[in-house]
Protein backbone atom coordinates (compact mmCIF):
# COMPACT_ATOMS: atom_id res chain seq x y z
CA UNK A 1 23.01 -154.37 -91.18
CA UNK A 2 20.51 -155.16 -94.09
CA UNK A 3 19.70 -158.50 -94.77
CA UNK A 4 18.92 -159.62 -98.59
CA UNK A 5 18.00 -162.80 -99.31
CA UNK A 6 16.45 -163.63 -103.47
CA UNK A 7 14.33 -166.07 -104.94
CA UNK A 8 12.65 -167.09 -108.21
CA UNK A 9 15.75 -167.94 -109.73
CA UNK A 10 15.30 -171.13 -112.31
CA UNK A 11 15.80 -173.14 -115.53
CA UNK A 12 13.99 -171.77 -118.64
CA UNK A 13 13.61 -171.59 -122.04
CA UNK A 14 14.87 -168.77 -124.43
CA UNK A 15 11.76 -166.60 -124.50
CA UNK A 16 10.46 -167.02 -121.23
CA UNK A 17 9.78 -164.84 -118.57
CA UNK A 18 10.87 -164.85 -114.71
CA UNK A 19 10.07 -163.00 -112.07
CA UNK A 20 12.87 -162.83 -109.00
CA UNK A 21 12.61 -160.89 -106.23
CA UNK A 22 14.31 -159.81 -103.14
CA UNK A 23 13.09 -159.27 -99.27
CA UNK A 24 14.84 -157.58 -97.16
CA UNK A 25 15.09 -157.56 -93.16
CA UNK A 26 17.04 -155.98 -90.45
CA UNK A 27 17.94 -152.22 -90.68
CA UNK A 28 16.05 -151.50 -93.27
CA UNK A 29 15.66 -148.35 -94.88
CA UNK A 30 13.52 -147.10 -97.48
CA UNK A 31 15.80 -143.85 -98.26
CA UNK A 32 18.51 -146.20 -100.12
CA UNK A 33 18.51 -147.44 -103.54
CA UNK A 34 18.74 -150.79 -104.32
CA UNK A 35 19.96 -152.45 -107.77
CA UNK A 36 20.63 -155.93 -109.13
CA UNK A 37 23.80 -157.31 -110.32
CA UNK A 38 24.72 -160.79 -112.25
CA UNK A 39 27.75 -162.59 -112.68
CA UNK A 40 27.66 -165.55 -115.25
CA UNK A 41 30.44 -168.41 -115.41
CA UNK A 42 33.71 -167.17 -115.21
CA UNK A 43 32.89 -163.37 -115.37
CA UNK A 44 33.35 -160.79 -113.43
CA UNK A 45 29.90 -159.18 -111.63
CA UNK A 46 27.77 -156.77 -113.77
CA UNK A 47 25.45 -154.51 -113.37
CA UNK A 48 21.93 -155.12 -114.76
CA UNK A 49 19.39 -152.52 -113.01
CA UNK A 50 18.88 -150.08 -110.35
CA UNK A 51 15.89 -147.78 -108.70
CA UNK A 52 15.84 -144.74 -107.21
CA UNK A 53 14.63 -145.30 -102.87
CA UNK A 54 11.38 -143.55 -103.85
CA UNK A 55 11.21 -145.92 -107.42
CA UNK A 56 10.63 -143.01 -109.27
CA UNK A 57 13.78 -143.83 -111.92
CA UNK A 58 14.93 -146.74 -113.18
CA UNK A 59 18.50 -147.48 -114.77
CA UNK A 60 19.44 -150.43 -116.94
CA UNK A 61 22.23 -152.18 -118.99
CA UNK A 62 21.78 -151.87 -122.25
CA UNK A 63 21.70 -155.59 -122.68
CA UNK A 64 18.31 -156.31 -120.85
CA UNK A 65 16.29 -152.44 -121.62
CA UNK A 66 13.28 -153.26 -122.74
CA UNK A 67 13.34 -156.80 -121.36
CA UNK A 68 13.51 -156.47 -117.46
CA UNK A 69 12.09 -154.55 -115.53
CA UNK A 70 12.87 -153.22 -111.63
CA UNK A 71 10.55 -152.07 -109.27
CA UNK A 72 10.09 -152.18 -105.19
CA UNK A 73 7.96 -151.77 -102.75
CA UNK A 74 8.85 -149.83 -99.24
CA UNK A 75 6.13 -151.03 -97.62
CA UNK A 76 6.85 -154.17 -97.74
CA UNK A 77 10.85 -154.14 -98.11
CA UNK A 78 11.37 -156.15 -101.54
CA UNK A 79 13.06 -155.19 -104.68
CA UNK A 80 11.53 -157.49 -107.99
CA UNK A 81 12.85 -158.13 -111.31
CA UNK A 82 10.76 -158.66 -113.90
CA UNK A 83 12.55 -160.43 -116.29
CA UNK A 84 10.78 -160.99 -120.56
CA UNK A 85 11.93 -162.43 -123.43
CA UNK A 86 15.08 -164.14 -121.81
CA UNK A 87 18.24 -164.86 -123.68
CA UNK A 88 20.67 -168.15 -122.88
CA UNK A 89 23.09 -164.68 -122.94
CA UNK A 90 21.54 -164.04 -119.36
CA UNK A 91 22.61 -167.13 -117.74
CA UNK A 92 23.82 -166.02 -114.17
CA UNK A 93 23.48 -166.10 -110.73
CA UNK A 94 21.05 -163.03 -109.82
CA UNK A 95 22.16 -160.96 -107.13
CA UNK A 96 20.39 -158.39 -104.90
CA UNK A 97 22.17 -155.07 -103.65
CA UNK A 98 21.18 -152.09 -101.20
CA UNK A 99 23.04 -149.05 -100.79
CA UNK A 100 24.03 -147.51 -97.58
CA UNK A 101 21.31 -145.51 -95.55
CA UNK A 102 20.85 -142.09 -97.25
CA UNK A 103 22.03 -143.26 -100.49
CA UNK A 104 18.57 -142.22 -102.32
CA UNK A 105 20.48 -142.65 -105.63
CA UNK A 106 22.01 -145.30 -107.48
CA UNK A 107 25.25 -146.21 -108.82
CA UNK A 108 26.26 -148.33 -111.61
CA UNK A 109 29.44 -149.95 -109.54
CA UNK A 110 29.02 -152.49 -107.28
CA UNK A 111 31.43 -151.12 -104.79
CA UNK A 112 28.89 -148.50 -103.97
CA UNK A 113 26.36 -150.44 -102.80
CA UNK A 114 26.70 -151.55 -98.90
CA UNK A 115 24.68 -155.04 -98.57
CA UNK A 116 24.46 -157.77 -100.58
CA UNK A 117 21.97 -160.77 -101.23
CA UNK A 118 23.42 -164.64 -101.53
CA UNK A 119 22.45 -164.74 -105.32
CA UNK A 120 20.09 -166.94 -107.03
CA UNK A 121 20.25 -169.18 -110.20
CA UNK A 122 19.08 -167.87 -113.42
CA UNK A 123 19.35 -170.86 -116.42
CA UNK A 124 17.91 -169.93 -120.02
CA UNK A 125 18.65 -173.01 -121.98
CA UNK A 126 18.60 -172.38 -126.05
């Protein structure tokens, strides 16, 4: 079992910039990809980006390329999102998500991806 747990999660202004990331502890393994979902008020959970277990390729929604950016480090088991030029559009709670071990590539469905993080807060007030 993979343990996920985010931070950097906060109240900004449209135009800002935040940076969350994610550790992760227990079984980990490097050979999985790992992705970041939202889910604003009343919505159902989206997908917002997603790297490859070596970090070689990057996926994103269409509503944040160009503005976020995903990236990881195995040596040191976190997952980051870089997140520019914020919109009060992109008010959700932030959540992190590993595949299974094995699972080198991403998906854009949540269902495929095996552990989850307890979310945190992302507020961009207009």
């Amino acid at each position: 079992q993979v343990q996920l747990v985010e931070s950097g999660g906060g109240l900004v202004q449209a135009g800002d910039s935040l940076r969350l990331s994610c550790a992760a502890s227990g079984r980990t393994s490097s050979s999985s990809a790992m992705g970041w979902f939202r889910q604003a008020p009343g919505k159902g959970r989206e997908f917002v980006a997603a790297i490859t277990w070596s970090g070689s390729s990057t996926y994103y929604a269409d509503s944040v390329k160009g503005r976020f950016t995903i990236s990881r480090d195995n040596a040191k088991n976190t997952l980051d999102l870089q997140m520019n030029s914020l919109k009060p559009e992109d008010t959700a709670v932030y959540y992190c998500a590993a595949r299974a071990a094995g699972m080198m590539f991403p998906t854009f469905s949540e269902s495929g991806f095996a552990s989850w993080g307890q979310g945190t807060q992302v507020t961009v007030s207009s």
